[in-house]
Protein backbone atom coordinates (compact mmCIF):
# COMPACT_ATOMS: atom_id res chain seq x y z
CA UNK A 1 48.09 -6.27 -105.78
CA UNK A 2 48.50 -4.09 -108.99
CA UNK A 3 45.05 -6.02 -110.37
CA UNK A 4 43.57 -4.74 -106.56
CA UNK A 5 44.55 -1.48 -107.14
CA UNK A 6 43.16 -1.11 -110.89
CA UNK A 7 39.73 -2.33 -109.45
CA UNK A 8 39.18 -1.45 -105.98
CA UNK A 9 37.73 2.44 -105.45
CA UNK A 10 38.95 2.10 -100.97
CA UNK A 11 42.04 0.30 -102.01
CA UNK A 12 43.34 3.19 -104.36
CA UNK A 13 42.04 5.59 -102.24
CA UNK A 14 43.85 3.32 -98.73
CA UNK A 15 47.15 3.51 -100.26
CA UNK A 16 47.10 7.16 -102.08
CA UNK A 17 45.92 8.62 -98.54
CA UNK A 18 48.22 6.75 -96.42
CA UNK A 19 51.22 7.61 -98.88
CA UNK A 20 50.41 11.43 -98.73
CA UNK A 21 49.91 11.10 -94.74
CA UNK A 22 53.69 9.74 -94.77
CA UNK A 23 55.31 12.21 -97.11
CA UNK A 24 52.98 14.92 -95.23
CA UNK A 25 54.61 13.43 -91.71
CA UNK A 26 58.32 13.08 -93.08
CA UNK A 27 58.45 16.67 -94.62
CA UNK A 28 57.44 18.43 -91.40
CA UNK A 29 59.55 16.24 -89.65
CA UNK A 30 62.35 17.00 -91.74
CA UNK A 31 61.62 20.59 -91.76
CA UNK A 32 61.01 21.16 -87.65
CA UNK A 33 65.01 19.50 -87.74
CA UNK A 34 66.21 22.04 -89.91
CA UNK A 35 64.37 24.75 -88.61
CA UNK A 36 64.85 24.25 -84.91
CA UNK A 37 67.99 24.73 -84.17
CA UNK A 38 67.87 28.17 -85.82
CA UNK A 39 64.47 28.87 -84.44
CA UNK A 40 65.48 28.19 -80.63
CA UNK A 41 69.20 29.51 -81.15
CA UNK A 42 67.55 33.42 -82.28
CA UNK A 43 65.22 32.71 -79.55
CA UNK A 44 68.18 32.06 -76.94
CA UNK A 45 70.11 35.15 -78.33
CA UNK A 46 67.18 37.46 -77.98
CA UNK A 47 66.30 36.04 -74.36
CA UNK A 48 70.18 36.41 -73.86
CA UNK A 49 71.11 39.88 -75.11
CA UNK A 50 67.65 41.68 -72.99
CA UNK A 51 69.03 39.61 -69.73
CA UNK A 52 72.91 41.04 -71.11
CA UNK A 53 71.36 44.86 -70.77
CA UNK A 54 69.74 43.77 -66.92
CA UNK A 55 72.97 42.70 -66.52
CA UNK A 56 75.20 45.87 -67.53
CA UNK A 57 72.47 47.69 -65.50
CA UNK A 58 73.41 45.82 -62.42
CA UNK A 59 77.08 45.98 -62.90
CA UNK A 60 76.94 49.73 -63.22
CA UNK A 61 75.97 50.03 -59.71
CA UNK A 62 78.38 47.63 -58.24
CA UNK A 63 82.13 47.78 -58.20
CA UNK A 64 84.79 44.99 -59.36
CA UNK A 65 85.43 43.33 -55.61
CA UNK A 66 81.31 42.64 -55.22
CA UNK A 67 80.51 42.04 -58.88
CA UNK A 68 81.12 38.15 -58.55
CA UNK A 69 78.04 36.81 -57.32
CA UNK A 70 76.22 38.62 -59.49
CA UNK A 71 77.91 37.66 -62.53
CA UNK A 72 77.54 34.15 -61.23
CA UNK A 73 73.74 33.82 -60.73
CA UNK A 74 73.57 35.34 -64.35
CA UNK A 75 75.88 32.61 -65.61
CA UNK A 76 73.54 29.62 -63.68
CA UNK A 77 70.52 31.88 -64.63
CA UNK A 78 71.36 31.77 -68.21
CA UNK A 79 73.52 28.52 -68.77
CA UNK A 80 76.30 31.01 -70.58
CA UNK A 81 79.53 32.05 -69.37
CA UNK A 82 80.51 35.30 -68.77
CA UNK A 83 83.85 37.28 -68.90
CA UNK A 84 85.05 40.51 -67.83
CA UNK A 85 87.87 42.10 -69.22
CA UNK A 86 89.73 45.65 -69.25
CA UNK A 87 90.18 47.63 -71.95
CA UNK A 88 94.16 45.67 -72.93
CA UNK A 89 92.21 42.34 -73.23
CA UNK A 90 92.94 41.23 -69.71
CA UNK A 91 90.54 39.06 -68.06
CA UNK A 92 89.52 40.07 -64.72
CA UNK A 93 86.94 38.42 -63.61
CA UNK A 94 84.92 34.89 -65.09
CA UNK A 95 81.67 33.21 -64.23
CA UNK A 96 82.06 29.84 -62.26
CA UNK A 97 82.92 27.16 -64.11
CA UNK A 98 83.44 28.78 -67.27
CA UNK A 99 85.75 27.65 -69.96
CA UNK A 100 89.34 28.81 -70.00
CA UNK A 101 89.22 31.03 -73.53
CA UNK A 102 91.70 33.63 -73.82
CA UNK A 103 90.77 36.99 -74.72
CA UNK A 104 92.22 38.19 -77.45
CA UNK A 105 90.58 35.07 -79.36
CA UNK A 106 87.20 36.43 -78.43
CA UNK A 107 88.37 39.96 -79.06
CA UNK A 108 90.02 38.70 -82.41
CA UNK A 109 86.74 37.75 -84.13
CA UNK A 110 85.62 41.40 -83.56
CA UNK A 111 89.07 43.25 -84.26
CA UNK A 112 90.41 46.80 -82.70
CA UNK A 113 87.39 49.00 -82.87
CA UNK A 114 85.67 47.98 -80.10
CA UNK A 115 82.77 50.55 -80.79
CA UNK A 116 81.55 48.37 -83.13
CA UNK A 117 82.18 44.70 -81.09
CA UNK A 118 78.25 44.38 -80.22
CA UNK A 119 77.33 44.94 -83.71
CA UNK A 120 79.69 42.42 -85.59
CA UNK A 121 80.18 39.62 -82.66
CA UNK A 122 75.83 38.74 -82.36
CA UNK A 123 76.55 36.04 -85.14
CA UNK A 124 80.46 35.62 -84.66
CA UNK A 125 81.37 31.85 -83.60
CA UNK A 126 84.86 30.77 -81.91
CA UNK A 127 85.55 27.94 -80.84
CA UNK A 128 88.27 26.70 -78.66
CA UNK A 129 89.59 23.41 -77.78
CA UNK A 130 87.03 21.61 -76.09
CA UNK A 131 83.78 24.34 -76.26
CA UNK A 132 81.76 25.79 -79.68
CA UNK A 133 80.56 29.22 -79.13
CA UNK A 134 76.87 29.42 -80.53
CA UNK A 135 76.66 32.99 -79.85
CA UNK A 136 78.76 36.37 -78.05
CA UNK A 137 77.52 39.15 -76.64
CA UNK A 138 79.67 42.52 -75.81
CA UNK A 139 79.11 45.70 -73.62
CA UNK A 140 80.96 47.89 -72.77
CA UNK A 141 80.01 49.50 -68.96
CA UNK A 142 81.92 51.51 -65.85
CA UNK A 143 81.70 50.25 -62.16
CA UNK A 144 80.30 52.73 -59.89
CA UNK A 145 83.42 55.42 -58.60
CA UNK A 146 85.50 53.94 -61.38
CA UNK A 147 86.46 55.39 -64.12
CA UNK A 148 87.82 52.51 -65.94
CA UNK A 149 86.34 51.28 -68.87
CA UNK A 150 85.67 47.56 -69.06
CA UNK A 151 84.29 44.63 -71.30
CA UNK A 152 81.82 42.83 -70.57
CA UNK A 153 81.47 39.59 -72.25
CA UNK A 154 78.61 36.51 -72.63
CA UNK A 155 79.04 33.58 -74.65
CA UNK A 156 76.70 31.09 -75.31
CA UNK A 157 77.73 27.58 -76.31
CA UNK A 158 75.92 25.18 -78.39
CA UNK A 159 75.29 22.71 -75.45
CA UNK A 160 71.62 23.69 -75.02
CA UNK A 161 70.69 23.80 -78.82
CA UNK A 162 72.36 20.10 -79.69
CA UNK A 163 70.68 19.30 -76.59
CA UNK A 164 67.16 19.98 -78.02
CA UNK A 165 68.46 18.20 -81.74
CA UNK A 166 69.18 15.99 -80.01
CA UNK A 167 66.12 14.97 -78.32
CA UNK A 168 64.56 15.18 -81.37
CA UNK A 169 66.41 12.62 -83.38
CA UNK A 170 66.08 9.93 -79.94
CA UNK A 171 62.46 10.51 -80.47
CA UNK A 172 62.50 9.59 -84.20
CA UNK A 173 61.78 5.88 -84.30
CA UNK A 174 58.52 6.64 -82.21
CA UNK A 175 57.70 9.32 -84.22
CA UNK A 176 58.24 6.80 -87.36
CA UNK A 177 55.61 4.03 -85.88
CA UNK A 178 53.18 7.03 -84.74
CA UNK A 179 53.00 8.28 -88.50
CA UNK A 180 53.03 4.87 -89.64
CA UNK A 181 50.10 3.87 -87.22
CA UNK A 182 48.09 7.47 -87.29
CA UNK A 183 48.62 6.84 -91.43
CA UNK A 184 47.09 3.59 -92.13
CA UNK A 185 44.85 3.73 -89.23
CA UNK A 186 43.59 7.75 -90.71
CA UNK A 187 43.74 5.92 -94.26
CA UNK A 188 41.64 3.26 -93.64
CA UNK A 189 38.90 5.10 -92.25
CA UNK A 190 39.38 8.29 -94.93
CA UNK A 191 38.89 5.76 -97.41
CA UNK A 192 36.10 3.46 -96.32
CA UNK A 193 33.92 6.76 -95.31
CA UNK A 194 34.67 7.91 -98.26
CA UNK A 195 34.74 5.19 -100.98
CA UNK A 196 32.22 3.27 -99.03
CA UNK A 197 28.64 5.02 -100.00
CA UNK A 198 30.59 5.03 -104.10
CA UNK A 199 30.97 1.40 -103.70
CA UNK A 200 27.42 0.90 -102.62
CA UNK A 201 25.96 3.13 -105.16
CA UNK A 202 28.35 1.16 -107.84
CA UNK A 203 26.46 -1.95 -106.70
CA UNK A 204 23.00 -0.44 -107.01
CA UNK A 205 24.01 0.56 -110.62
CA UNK A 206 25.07 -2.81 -111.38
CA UNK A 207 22.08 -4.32 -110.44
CA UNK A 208 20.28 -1.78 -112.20
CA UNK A 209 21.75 -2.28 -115.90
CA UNK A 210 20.83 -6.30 -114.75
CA UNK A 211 16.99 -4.92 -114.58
CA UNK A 212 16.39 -5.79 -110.92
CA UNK A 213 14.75 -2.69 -109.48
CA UNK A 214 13.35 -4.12 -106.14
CA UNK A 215 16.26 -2.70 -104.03
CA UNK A 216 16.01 0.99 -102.73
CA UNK A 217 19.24 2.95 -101.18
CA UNK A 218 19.06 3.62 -97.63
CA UNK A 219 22.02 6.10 -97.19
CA UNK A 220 20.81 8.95 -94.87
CA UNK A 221 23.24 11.49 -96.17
CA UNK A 222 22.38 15.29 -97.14
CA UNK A 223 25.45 15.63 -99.46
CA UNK A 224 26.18 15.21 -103.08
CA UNK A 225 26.65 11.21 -102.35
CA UNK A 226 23.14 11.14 -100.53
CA UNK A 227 21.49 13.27 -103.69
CA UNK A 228 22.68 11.01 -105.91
CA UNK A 229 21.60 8.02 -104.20
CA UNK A 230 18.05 9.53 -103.68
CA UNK A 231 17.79 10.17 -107.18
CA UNK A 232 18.90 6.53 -107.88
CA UNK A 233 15.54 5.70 -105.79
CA UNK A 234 13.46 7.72 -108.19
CA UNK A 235 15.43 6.42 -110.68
CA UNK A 236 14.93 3.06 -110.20
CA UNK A 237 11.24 3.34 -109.20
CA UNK A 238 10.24 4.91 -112.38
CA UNK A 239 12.36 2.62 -114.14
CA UNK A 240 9.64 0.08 -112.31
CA UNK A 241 6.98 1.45 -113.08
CA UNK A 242 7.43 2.26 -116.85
CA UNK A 243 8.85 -1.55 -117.15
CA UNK A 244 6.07 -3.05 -115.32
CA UNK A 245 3.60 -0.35 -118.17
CA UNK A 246 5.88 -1.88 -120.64
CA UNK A 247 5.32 -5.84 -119.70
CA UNK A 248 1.97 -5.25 -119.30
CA UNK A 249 1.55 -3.47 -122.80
CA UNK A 250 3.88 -6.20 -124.36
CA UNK A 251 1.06 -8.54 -123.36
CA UNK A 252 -1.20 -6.60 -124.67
CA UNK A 253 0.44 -6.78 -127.85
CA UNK A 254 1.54 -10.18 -128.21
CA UNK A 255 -2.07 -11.25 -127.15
CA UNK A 256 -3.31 -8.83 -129.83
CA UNK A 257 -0.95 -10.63 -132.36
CA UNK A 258 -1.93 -13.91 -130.82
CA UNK A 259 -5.58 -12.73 -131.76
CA UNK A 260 -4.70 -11.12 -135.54
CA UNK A 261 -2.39 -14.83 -136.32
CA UNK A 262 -5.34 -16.53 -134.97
CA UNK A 263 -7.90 -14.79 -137.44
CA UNK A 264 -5.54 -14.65 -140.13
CA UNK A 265 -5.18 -19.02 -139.84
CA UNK A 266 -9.07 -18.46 -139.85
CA UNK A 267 -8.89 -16.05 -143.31
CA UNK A 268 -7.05 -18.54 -144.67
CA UNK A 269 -8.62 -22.09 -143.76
CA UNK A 270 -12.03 -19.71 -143.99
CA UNK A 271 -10.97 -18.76 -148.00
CA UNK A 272 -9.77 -22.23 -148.74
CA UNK A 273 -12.78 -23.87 -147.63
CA UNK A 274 -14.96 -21.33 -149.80
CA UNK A 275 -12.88 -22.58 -153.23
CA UNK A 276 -13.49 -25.97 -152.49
CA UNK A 277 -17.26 -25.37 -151.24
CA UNK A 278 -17.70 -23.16 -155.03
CA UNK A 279 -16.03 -25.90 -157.13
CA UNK A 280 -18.30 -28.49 -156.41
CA UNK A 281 -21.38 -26.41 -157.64
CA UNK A 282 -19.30 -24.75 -160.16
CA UNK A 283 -18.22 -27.82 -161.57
CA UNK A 284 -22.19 -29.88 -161.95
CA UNK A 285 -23.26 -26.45 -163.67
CA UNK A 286 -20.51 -26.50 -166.18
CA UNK A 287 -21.02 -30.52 -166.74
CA UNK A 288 -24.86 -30.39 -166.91
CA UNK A 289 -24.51 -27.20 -169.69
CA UNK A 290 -21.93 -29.32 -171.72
CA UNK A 291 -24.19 -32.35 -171.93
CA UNK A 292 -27.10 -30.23 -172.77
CA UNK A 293 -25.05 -27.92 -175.29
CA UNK A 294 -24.51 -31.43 -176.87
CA UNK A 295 -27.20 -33.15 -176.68
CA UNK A 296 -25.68 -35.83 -174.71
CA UNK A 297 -28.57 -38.62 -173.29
CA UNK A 298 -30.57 -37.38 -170.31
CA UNK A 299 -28.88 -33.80 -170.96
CA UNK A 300 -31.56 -33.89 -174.02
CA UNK A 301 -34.36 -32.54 -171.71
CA UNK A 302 -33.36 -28.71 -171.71
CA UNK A 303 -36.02 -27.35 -169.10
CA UNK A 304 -35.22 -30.27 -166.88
CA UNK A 305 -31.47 -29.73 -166.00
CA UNK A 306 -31.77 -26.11 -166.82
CA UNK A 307 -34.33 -26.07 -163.47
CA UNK A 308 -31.19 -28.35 -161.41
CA UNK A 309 -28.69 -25.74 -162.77
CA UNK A 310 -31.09 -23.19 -161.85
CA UNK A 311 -31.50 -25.08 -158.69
CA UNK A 312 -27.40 -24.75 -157.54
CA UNK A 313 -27.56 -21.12 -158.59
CA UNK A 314 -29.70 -20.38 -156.13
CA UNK A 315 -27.75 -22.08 -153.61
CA UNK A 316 -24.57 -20.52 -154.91
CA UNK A 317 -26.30 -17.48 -154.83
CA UNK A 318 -27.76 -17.87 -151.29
CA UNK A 319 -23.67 -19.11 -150.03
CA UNK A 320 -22.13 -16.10 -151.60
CA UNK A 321 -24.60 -13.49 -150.02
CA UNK A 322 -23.69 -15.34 -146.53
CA UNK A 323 -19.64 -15.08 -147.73
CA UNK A 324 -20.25 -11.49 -148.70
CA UNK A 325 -22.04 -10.49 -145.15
CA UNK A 326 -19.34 -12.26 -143.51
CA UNK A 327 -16.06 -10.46 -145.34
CA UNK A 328 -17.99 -7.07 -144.71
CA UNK A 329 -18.18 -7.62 -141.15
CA UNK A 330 -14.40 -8.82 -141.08
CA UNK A 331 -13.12 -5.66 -142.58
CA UNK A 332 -11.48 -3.26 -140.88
CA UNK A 333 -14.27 -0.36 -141.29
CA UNK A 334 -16.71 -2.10 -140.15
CA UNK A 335 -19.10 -0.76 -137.62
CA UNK A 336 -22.96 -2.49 -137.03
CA UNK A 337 -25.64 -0.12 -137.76
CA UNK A 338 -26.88 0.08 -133.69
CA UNK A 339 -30.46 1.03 -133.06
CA UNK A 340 -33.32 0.10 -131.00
CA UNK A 341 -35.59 -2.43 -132.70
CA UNK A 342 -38.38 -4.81 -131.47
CA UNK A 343 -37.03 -8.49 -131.16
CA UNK A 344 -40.41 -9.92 -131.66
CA UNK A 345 -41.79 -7.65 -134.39
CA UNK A 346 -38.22 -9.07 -136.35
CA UNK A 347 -39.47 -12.60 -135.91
CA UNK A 348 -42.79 -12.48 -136.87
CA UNK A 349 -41.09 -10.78 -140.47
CA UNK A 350 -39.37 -13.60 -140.63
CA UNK A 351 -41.89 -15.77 -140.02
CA UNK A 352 -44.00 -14.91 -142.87
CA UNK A 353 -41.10 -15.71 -145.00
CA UNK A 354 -41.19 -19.67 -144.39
CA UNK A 355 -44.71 -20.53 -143.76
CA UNK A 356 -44.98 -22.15 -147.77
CA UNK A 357 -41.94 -23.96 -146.56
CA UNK A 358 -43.98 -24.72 -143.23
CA UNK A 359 -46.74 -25.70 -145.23
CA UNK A 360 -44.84 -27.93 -147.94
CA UNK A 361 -43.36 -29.83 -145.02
CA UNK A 362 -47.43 -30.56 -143.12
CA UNK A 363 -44.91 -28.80 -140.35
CA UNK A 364 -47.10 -27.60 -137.07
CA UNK A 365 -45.94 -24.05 -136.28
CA UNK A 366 -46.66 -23.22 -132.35
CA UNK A 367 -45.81 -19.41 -131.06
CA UNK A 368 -45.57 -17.89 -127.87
CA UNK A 369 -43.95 -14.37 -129.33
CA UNK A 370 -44.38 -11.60 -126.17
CA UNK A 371 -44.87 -8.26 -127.91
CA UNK A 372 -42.32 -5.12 -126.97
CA UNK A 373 -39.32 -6.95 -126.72
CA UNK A 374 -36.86 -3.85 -127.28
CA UNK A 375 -32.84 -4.70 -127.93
CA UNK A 376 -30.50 -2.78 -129.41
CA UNK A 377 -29.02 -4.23 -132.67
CA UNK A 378 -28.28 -3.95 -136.30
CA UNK A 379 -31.49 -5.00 -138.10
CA UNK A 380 -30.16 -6.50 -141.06
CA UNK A 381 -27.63 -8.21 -139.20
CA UNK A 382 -29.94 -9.46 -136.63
CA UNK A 383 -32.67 -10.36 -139.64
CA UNK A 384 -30.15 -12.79 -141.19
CA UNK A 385 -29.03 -14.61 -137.58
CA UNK A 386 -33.08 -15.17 -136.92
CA UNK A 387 -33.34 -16.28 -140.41
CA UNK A 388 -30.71 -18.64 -140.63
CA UNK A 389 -32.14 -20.39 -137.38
CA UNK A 390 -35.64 -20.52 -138.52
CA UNK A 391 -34.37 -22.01 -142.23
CA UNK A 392 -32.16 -24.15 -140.16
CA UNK A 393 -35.62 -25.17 -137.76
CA UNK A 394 -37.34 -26.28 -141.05
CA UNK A 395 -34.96 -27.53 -143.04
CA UNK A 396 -33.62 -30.41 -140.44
CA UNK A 397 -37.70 -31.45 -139.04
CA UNK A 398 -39.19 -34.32 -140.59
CA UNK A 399 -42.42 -34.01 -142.23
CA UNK A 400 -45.23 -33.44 -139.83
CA UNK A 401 -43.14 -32.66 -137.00
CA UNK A 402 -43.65 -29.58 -135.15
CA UNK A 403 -41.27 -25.99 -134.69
CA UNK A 404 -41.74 -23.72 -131.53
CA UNK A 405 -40.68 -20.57 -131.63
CA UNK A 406 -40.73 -17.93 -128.57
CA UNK A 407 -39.85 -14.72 -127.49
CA UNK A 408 -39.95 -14.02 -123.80
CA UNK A 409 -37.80 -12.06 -121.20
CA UNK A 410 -36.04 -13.53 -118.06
CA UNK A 411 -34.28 -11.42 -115.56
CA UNK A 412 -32.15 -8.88 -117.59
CA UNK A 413 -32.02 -10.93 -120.36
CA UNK A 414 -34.21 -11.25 -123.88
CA UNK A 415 -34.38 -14.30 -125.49
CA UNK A 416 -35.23 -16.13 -128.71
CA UNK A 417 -35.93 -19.79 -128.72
CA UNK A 418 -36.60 -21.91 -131.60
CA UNK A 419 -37.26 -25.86 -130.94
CA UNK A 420 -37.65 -28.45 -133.77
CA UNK A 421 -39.02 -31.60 -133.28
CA UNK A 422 -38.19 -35.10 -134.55
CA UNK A 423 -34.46 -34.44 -134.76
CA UNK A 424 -31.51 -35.39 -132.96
CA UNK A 425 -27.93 -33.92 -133.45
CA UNK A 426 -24.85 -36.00 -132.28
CA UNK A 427 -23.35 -34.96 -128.95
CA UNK A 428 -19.81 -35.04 -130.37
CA UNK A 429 -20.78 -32.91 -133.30
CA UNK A 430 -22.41 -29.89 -131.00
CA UNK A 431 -19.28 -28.36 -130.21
CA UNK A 432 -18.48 -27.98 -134.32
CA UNK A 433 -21.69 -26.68 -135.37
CA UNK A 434 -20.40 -22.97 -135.28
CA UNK A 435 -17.39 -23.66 -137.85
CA UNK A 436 -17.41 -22.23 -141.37
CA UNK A 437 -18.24 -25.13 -143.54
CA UNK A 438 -19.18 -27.50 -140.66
CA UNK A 439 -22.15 -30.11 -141.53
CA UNK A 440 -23.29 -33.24 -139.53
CA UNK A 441 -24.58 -34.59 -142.53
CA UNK A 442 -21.21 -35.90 -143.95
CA UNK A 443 -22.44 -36.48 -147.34
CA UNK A 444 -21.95 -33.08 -147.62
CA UNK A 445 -25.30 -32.73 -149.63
CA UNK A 446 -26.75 -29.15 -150.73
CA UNK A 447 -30.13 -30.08 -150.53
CA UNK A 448 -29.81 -32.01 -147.06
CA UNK A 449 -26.79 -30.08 -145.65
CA UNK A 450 -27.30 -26.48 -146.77
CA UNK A 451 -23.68 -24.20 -147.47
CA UNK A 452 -22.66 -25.02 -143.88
CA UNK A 453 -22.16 -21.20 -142.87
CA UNK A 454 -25.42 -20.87 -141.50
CA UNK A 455 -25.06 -20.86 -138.10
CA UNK A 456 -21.27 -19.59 -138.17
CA UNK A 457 -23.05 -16.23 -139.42
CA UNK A 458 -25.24 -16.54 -136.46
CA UNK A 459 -22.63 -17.46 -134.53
CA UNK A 460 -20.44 -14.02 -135.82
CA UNK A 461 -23.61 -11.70 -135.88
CA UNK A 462 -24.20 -12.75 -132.10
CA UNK A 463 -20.84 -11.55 -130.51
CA UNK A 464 -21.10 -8.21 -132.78
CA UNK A 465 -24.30 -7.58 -130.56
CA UNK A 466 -22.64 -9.21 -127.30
CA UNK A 467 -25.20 -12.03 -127.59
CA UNK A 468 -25.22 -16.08 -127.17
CA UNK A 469 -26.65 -18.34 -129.17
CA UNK A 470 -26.64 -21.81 -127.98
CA UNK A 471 -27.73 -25.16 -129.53
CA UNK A 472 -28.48 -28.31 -127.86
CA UNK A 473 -30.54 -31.67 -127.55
CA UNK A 474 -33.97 -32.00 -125.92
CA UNK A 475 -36.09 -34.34 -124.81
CA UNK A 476 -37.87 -34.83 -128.06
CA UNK A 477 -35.72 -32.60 -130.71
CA UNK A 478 -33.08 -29.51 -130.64
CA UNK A 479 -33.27 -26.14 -129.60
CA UNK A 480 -31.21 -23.42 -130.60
CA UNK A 481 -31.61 -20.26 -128.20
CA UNK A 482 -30.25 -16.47 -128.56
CA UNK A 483 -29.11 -14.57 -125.01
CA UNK A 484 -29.23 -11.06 -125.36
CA UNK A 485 -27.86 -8.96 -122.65
């Protein structure tokens, strides 16, 4: 129970309220006990003494032999007894039924100056053998054509007021289960109206600092209990919102770290694949210039080996330029130079470029270049992608094959199609051929192969300009096509 109370709000609140009610019920009971008697005994005397006056009023106009019946109605009237008595103490007359007291032990409580009897005998109490006088009252009055002086005298016993005790102390047990029952019963609902809307709200916060936010608080209150749970609502709504903002922008963010690991694994396989890619040359230079520094056999014929080392610093050359264009476009400040150029006018550049290559190969060269085709691009970007496809075009044909290139629009679209024939690329290989380093020729041979970041420049210059490029098998060779939008 102790455990209940420490933890339960409408418990606390059930048993504080119902033990308050109790003590609240016991003191007034306790108090209308003590009170009441004195309460209804100054009422009775007040009531008593103004009916007293009627009375001395009515006795003035009577005389002694008639004043009986009047002093007997008074007596029923007023539930007191009444005594007359002459001026030596004597009784004369009494009110039916009224208890034998002698006279003198009335008239002793006041003492010999009977002037001042009213005064001191309002509070005076005498009791005699069987009766307790509550209260006296004493006036002094003449009978009409007498001259006599006599004492008139009321007493009030305590009959009436135990009477009304009493009645109050049979009526205690009931009174006891109607505080107990109006208690709990008034506790019980005090403290679920009250408690109930805390407990509620206690819940809401509870499932609040668990992050569920789906519930809302339906308490139609207008008081400080219905504020708060309104401003719970808004609470919990912007808590929503800004964690829904927050999940959404932690995807974000994890998918942009996803992205910057991903690139950084490609920095890394990207640099390590350079190294070994430089060795190779690196190392046939620096063997073919010892042997010729030494005279060492074939080594002997300077010009020869000095054209092969000539030969690989081209290539070198030519693989460096490609790893510088791609680092530039990697960093972080880099921003294509954007401007409207003529697609077709860029090919025919590069055209002019490889026709001794054309030539040297007995390679046909067939065109269908539409004039005007306008995209927006960075030239020198764009000059190195077309480039690298037309080398590419020649380098892989047989001798005497043929290359078609063409230009041409279709719907929305500008595209750039160069075809090679006498070639055939392995289906399994396609998907690879956009890799740094990637070569289907596995011998990994400069002058067959090339660098092998030919078309992963392409590949990179085409999504800086939101472009496709493409490669696949045909019917009689392989076409690589750019898509730009």
């Amino acid at each position: 129970m102790t455990k209940k109370l420490r933890k339960s709000l409408t418990t606390r609140t059930f048993f504080i309220t119902a033990l308050m009610l109790v003590m609240i019920c016991v003191f007034t009971y306790g108090f209308i006990a003590w009170v009441m008697p004195m309460t209804y005994g100054a009422n009775l005397k007040r009531e008593l003494s103004t009916k007293a006056e009627q009375l001395v009023t009515q006795l003035q106009q009577r005389t002694l032999a008639n004043c009986q019946p009047l002093i007997d109605q008074f007596a029923r009237a007023s539930n007191a007894n009444v005594y007359i008595a002459d001026m030596n103490n004597e009784m004369i007359r009494s009110s039916a039924g009224s208890i034998a007291v002698s006279t003198n032990e009335v008239i002793a409580t006041v003492g010999d100056d009977s002037n001042s009897f009213k005064q001191k005998n309002k509070d005076n109490q005498i009791t005699s053998d069987n009766f307790k006088i509550a209260t006296t009252q004493c006036y002094q009055f003449h009978f009409s054509s007498d001259k006599n002086t006599y004492n008139l005298i009321i007493t009030m016993g305590m009959q009436t007021v135990n009477q009304a005790t009493k009645a109050l102390q049979q009526i205690f047990p009931w009174l006891v289960l109607i505080v107990l029952a109006v208690s709990l019963l008034g506790s019980w609902y005090y403290s679920r109206y009250i408690t109930r809307p805390i407990v509620k709200l206690s819940s809401i916060a509870k499932r609040m600092s668990e992050m569920e936010f789906d519930w809302r608080c339906d308490d139609t209150r207008s008081d400080e209990i219905g504020l708060l749970g309104q401003s719970l609502n808004e609470l919990a709504e912007k808590l929503s919102t800004t964690m829904s903002d927050l999940r959404a922008a932690n995807l974000l963010l994890q998918n942009d770290i996803d992205k910057e690991r991903e690139l950084e694994r490609q920095r890394l396989e990207f640099f390590s694949a350079v190294s070994h890619e430089l060795k190779t040359p690196i190392t046939v230079i620096k063997g073919q210039l010892e042997g010729m520094l030494g005279n060492i056999g074939v080594y002997r014929d300077h010009e020869t080996y000095l054209a092969k080392c000539m030969s690989v610093v081209g290539l070198m050359e030519g693989m460096v330029q490609e790893i510088l264009t791609i680092t530039r476009m990697d960093s972080s400040g880099f921003e294509p130079q954007m401007r409207s150029l003529d697609l077709t006018a860029l090919v025919e550049k590069q055209l002019d470029d490889y026709r001794d290559f054309l030539e040297q190969k007995y390679l046909s060269l067939h065109t269908d270049l539409t004039p005007g085709l306008m995209i927006s691009g960075d030239y020198k970007l764009l000059q190195k992608a077309v480039s690298n496809l037309i080398s590419n075009a020649v380098r892989y044909s047989p001798i005497e094959e043929s290359v078609y290139i063409k230009t041409y629009r279709k719907k929305d679209m500008t595209i750039l199609s160069i075809e090679n024939t006498g070639t055939y690329i392995p289906e399994n290989a396609i998907p690879h051929l956009f890799e740094a380093f990637y070569r289907v020729e596995q011998s990994r041979n400069r002058q067959t192969g090339g660098s092998g970041l030919g078309l992963y420049l392409v590949s990179r210059i085409a999504n800086v300009h939101g472009a496709e490029c493409r490669i696949e098998n045909i019917e009689n060779g392989v076409r690589a096509t750019l898509y730009f939008s």
